[in-house]
PDB file of N, CA and C in Angstrom:
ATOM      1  N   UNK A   1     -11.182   5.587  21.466  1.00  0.00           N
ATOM      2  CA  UNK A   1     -10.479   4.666  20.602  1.00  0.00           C
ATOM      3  C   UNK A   1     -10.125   5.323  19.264  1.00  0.00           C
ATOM      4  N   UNK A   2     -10.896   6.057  19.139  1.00  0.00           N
ATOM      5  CA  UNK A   2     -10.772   6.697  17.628  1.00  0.00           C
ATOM      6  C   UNK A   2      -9.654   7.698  17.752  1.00  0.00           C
ATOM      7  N   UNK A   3      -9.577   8.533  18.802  1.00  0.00           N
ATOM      8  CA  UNK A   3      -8.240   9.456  19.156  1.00  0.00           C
ATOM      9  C   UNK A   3      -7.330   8.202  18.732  1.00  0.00           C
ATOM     10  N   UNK A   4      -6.942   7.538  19.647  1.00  0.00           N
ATOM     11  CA  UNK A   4      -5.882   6.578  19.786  1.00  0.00           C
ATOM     12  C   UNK A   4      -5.815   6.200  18.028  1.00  0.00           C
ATOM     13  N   UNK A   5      -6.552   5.895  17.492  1.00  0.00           N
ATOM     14  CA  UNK A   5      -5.879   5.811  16.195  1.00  0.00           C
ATOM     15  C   UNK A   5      -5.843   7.055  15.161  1.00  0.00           C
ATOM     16  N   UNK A   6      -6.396   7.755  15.046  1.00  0.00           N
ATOM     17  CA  UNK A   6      -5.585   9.135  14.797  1.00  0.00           C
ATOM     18  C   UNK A   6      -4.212   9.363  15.212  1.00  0.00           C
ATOM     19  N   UNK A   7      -4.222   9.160  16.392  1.00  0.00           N
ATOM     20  CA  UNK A   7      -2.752   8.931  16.834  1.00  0.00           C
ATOM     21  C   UNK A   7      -1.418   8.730  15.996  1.00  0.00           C
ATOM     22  N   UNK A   8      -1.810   7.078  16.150  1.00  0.00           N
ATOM     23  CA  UNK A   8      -0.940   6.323  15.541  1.00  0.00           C
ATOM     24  C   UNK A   8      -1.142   6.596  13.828  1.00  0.00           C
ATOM     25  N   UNK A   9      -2.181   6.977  13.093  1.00  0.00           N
ATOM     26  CA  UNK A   9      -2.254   6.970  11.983  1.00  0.00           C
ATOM     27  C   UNK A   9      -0.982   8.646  11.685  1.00  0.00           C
ATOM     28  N   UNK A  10      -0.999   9.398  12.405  1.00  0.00           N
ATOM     29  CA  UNK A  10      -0.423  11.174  12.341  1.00  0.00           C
ATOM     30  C   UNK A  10       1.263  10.491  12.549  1.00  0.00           C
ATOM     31  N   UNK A  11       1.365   9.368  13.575  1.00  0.00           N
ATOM     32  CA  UNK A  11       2.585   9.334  13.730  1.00  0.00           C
ATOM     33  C   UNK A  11       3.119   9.091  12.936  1.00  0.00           C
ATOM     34  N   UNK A  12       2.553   7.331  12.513  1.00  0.00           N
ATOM     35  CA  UNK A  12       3.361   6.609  11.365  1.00  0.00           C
ATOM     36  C   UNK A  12       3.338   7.810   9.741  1.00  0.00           C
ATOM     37  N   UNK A  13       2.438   8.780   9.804  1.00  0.00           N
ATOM     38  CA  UNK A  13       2.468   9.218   8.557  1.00  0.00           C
ATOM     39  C   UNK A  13       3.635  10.225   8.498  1.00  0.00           C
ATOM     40  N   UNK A  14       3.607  10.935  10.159  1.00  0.00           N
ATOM     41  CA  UNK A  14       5.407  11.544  10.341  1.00  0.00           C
ATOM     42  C   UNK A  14       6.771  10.805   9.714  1.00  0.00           C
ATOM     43  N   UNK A  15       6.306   9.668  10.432  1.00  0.00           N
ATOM     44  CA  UNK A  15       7.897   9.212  10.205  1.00  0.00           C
ATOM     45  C   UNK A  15       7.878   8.697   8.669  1.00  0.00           C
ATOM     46  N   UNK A  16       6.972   8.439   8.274  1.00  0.00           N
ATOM     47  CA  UNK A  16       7.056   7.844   6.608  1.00  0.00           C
ATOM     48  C   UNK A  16       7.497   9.352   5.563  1.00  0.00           C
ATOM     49  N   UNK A  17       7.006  10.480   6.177  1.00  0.00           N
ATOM     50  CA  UNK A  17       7.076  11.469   5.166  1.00  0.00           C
ATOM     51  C   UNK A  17       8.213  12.195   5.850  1.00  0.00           C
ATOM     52  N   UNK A  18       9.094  12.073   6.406  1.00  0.00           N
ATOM     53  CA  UNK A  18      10.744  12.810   6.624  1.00  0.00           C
ATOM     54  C   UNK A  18      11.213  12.280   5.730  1.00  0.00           C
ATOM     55  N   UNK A  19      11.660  13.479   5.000  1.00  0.00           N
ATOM     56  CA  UNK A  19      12.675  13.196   3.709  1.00  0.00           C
ATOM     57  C   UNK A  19      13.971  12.791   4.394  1.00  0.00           C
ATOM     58  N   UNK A  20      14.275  11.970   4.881  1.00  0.00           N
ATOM     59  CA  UNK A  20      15.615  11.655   5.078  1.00  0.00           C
ATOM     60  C   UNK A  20      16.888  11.136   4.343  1.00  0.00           C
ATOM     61  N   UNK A  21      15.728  10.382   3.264  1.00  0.00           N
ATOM     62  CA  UNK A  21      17.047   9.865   1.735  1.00  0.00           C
ATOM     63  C   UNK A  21      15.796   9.865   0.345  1.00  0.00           C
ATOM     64  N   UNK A  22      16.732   9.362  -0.198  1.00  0.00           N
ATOM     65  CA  UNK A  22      15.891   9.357  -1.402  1.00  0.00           C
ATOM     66  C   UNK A  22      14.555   8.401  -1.897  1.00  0.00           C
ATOM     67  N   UNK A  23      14.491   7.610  -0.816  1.00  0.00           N
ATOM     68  CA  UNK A  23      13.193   6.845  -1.066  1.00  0.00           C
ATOM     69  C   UNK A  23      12.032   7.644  -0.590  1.00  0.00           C
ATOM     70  N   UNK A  24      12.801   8.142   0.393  1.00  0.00           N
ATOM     71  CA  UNK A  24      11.610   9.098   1.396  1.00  0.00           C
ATOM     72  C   UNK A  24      11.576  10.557   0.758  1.00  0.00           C
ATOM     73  N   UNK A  25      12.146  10.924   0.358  1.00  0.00           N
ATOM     74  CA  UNK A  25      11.899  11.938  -0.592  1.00  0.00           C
ATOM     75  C   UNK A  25      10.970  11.878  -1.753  1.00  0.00           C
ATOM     76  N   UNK A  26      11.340  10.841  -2.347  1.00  0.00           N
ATOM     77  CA  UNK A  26      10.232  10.243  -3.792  1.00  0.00           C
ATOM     78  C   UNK A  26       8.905   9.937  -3.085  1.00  0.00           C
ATOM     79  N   UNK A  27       8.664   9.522  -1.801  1.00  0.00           N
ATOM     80  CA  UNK A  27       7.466   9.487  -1.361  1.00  0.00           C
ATOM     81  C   UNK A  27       6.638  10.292  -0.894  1.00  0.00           C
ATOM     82  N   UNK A  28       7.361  11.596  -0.517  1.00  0.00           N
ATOM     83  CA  UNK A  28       7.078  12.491   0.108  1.00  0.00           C
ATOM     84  C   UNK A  28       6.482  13.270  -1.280  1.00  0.00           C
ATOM     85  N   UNK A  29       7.382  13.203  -2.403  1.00  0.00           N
ATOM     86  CA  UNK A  29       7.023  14.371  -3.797  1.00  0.00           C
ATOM     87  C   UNK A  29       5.652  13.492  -4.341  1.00  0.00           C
ATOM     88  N   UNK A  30       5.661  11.859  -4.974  1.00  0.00           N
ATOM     89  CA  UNK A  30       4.723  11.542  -5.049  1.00  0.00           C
ATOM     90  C   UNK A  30       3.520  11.635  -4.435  1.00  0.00           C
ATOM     91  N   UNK A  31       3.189  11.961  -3.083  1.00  0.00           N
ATOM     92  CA  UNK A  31       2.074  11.574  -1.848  1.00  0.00           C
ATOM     93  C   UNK A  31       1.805  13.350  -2.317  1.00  0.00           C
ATOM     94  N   UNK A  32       2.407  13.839  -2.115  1.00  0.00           N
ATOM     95  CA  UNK A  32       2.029  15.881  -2.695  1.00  0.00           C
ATOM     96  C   UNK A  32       1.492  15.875  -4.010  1.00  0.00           C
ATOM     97  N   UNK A  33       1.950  15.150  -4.572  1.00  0.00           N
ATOM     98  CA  UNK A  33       1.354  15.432  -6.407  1.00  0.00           C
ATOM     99  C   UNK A  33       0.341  14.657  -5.965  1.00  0.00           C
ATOM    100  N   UNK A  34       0.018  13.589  -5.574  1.00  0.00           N
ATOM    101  CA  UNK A  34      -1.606  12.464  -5.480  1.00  0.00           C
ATOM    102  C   UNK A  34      -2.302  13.811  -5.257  1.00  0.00           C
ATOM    103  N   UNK A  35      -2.245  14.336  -3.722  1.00  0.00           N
ATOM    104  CA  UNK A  35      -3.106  14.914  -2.673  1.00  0.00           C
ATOM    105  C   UNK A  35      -3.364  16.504  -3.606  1.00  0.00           C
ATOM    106  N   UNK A  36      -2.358  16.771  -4.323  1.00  0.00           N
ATOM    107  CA  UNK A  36      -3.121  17.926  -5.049  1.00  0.00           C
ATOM    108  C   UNK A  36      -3.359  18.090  -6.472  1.00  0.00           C
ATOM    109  N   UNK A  37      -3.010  16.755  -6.871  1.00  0.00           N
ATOM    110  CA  UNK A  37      -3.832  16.577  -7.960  1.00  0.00           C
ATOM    111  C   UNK A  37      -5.224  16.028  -8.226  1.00  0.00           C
ATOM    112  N   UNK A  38      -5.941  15.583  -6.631  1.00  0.00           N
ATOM    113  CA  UNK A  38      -6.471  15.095  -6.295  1.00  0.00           C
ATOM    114  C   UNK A  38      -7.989  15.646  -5.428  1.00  0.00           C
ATOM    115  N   UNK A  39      -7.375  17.056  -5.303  1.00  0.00           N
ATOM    116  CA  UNK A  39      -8.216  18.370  -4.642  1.00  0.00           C
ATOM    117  C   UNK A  39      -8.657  19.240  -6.050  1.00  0.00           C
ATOM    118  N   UNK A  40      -9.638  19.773  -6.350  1.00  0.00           N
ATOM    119  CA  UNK A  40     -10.173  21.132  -7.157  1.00  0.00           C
ATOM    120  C   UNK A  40      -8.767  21.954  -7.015  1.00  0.00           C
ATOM    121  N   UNK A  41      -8.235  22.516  -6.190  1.00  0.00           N
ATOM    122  CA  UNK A  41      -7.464  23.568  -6.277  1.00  0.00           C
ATOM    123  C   UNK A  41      -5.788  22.894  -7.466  1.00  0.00           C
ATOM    124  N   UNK A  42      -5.979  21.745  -7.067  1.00  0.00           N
ATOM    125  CA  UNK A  42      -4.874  21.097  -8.208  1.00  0.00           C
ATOM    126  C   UNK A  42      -5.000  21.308  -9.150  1.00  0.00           C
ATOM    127  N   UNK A  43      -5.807  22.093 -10.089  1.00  0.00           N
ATOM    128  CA  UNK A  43      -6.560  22.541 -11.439  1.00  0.00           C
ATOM    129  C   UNK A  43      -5.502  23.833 -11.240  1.00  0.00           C
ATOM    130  N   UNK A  44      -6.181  24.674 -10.624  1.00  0.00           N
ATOM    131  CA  UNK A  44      -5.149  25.992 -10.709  1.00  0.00           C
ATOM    132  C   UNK A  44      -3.678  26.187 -10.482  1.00  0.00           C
ATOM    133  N   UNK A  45      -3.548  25.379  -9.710  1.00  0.00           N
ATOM    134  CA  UNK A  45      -2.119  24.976  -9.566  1.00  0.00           C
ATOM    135  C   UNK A  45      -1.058  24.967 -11.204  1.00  0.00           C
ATOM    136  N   UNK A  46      -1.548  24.071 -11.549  1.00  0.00           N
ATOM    137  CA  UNK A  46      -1.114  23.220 -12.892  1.00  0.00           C
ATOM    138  C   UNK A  46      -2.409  22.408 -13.859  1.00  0.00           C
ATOM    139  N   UNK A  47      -2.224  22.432 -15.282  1.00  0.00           N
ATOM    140  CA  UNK A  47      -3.487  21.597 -15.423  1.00  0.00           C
ATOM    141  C   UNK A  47      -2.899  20.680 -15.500  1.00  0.00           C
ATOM    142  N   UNK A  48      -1.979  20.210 -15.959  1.00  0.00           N
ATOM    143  CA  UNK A  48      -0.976  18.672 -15.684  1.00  0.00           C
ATOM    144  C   UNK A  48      -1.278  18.146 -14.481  1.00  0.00           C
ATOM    145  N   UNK A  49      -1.566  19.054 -13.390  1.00  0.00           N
ATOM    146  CA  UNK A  49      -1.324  18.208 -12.171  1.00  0.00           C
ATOM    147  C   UNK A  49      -2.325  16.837 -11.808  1.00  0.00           C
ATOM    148  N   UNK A  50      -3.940  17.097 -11.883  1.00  0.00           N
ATOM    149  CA  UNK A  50      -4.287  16.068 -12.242  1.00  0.00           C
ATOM    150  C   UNK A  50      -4.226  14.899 -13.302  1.00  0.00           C
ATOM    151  N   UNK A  51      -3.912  15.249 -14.191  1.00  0.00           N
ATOM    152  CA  UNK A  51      -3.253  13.657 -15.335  1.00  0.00           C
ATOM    153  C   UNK A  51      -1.939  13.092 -14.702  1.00  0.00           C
ATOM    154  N   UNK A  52      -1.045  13.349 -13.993  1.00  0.00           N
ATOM    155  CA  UNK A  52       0.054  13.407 -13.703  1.00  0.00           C
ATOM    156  C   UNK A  52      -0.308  12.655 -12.211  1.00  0.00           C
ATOM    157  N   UNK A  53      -1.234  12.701 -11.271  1.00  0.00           N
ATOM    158  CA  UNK A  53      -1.693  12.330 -10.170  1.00  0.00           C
ATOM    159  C   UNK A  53      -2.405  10.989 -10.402  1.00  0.00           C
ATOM    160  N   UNK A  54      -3.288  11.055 -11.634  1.00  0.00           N
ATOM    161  CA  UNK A  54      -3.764   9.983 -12.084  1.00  0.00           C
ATOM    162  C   UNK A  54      -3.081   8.749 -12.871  1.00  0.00           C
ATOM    163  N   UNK A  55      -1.554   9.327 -13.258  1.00  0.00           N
ATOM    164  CA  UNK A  55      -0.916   8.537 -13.764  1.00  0.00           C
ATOM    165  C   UNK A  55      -0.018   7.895 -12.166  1.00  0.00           C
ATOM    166  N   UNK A  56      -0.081   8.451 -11.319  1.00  0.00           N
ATOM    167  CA  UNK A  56       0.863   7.855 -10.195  1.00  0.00           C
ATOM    168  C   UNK A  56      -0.065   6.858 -10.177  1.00  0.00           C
ATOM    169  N   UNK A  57      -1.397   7.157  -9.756  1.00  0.00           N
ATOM    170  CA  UNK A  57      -2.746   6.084  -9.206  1.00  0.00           C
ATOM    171  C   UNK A  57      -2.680   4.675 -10.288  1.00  0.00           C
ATOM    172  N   UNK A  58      -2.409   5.062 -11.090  1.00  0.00           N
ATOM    173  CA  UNK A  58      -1.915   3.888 -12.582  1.00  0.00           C
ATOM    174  C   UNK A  58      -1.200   3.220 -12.598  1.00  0.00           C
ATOM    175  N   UNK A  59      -0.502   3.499 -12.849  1.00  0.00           N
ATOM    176  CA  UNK A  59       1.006   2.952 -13.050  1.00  0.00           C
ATOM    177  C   UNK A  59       1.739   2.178 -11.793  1.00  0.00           C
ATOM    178  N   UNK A  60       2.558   3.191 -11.279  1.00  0.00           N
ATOM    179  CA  UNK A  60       3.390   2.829 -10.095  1.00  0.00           C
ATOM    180  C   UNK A  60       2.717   2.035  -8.937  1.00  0.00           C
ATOM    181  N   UNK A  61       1.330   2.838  -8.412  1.00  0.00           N
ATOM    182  CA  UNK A  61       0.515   1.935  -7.772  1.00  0.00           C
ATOM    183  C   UNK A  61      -0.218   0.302  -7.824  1.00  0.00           C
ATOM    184  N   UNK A  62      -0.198   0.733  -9.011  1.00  0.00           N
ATOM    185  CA  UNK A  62      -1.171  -0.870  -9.977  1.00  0.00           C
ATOM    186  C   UNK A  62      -0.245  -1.625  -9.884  1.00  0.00           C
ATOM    187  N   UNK A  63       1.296  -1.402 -10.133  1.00  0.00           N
ATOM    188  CA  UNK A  63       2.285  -2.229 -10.042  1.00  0.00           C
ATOM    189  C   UNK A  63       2.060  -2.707  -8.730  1.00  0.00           C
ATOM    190  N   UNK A  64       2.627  -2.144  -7.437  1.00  0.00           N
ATOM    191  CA  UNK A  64       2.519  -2.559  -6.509  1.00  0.00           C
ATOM    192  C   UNK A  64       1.215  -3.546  -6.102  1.00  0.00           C
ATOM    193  N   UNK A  65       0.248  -3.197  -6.553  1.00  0.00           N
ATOM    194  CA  UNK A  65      -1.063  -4.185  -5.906  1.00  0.00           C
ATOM    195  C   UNK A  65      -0.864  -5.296  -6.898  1.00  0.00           C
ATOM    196  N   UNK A  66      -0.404  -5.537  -8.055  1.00  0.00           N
ATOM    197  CA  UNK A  66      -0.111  -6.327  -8.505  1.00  0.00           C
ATOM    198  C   UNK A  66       0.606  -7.457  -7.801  1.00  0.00           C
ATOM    199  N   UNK A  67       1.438  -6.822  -7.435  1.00  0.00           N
ATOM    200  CA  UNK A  67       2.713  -7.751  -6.175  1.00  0.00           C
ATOM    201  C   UNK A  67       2.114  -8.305  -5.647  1.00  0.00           C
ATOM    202  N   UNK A  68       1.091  -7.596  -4.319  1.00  0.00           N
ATOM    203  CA  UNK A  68       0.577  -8.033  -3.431  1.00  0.00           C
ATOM    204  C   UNK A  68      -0.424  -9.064  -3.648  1.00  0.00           C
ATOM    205  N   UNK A  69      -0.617  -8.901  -4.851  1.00  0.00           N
ATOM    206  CA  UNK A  69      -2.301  -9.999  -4.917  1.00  0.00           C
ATOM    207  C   UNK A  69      -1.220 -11.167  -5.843  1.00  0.00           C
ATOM    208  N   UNK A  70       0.122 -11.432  -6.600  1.00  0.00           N
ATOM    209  CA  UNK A  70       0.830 -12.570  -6.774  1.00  0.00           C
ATOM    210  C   UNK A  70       1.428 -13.115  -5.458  1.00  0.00           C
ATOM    211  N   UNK A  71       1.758 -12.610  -4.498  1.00  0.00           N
ATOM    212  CA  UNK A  71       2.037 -12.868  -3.309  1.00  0.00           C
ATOM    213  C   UNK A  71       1.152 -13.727  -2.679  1.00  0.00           C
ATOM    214  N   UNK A  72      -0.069 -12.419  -2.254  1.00  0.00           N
ATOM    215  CA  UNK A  72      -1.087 -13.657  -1.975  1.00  0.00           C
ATOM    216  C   UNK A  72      -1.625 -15.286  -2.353  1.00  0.00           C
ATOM    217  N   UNK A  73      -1.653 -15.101  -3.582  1.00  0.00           N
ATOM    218  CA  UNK A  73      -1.980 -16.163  -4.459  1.00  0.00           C
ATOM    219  C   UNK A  73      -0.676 -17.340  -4.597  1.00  0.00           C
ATOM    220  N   UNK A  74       0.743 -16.796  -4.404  1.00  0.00           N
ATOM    221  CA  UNK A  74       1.068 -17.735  -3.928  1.00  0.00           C
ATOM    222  C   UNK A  74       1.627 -18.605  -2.736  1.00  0.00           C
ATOM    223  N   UNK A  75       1.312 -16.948  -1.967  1.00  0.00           N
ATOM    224  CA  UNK A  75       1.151 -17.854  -0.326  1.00  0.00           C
ATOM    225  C   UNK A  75      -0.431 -19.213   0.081  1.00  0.00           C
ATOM    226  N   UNK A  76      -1.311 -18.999  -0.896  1.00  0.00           N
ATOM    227  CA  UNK A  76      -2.926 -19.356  -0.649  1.00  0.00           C
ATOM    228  C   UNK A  76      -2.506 -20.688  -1.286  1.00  0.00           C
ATOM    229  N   UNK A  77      -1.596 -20.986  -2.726  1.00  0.00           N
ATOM    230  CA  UNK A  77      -1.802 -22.085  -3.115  1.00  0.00           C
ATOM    231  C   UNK A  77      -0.645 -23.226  -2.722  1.00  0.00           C
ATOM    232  N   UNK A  78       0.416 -22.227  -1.760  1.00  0.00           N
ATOM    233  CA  UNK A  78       1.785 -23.267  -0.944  1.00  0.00           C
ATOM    234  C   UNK A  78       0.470 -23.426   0.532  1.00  0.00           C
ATOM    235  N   UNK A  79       0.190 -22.940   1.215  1.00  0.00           N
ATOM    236  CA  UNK A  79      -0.688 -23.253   2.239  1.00  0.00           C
ATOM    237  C   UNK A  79      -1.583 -24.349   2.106  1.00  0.00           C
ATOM    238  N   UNK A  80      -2.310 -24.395   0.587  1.00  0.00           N
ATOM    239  CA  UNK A  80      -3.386 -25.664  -0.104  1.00  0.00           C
ATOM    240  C   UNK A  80      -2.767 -26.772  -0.258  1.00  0.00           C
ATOM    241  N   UNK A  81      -1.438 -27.176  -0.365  1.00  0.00           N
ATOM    242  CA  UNK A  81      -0.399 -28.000  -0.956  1.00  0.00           C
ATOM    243  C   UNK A  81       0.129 -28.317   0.284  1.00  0.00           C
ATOM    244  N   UNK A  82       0.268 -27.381   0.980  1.00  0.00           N
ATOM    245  CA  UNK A  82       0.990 -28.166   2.994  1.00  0.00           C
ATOM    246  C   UNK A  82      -0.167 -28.865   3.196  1.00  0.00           C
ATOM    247  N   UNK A  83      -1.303 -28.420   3.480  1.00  0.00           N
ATOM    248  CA  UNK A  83      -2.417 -29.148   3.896  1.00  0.00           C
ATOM    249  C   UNK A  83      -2.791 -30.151   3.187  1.00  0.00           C
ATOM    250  N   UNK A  84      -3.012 -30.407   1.922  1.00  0.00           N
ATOM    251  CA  UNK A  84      -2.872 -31.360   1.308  1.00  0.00           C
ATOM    252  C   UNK A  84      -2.709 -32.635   1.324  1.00  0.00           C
ATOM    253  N   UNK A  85      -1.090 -32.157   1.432  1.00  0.00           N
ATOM    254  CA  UNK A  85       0.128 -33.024   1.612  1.00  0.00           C
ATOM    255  C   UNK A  85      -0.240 -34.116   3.000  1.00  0.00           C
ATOM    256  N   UNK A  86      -0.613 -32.938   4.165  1.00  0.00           N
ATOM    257  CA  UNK A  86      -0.254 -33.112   5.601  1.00  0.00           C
ATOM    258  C   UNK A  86       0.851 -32.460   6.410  1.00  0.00           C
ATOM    259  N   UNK A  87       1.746 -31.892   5.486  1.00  0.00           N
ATOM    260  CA  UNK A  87       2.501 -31.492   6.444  1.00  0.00           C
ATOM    261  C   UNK A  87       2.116 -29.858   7.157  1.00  0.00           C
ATOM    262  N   UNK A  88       0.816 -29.450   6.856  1.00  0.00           N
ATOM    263  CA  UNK A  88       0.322 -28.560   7.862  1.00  0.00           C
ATOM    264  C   UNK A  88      -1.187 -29.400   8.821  1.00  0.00           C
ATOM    265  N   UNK A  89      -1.173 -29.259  10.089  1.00  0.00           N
ATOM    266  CA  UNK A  89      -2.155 -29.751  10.097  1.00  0.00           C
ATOM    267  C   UNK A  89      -3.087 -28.698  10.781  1.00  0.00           C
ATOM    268  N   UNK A  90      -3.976 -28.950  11.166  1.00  0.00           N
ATOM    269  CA  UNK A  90      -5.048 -27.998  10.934  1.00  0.00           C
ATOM    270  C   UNK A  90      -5.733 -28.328  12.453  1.00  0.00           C
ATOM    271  N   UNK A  91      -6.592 -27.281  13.187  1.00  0.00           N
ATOM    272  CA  UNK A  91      -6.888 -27.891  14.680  1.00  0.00           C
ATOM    273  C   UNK A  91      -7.959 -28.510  14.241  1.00  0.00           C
ATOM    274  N   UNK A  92      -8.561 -28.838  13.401  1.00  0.00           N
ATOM    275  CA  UNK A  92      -9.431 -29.796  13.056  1.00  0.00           C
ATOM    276  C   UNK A  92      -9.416 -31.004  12.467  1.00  0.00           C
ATOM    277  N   UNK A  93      -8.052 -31.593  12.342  1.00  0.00           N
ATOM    278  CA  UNK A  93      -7.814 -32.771  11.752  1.00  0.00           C
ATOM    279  C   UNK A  93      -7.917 -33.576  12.791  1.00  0.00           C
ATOM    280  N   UNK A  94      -7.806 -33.048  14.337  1.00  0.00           N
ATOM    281  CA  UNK A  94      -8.262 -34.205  15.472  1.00  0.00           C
ATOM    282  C   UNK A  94      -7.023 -35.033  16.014  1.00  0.00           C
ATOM    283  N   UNK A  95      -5.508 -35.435  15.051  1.00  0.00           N
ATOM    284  CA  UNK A  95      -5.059 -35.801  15.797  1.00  0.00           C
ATOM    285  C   UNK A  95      -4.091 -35.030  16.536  1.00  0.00           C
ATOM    286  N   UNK A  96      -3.258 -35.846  17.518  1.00  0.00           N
ATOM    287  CA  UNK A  96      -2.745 -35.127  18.603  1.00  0.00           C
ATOM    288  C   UNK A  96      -1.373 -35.305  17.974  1.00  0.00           C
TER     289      UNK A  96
END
């Protein structure tokens, strides 16, 4: 089972990192600056490279989880408000 997701984890990370346009390019340069600013040898490289890795982990990222957790929060409190209401019902409200 664990092959099998190695698998799928090597594939999807193929097709996400072909630079094919410019989103996938910016992901491809960002995901290289994380991963070696992120290793000891990223020191010799550049000393920028870690502050510069740590600012992706900051910034651009934090944004994004930001999204995801207003998203959540307001998928959690339209779901509280259907049920509520009634117009979700629930397999435990019993009727048919």
């Amino acid at each position: 089972m664990a092959g099998m997701t190695a698998f799928f984890i090597a594939s999807a990370s193929y097709r996400a990192f072909r630079a094919t346009n410019t989103d996938s390019t910016l992901l491809l340069v960002s995901a290289a600056l994380v991963m070696l600013g992120r290793v000891p040898i990223g020191e010799f490289v550049s000393t920028r490279l870690p502050d510069v890795a740590q600012w992706i982990m900051d910034i651009p990222s934090m944004a994004g989880q930001r999204v995801f957790l207003v998203c959540a929060g307001i998928g959690y409190i339209s779901l509280c408000l259907r049920t509520m209401v009634g117009i979700n019902k629930t397999h435990l409200s019993g009727n048919e």
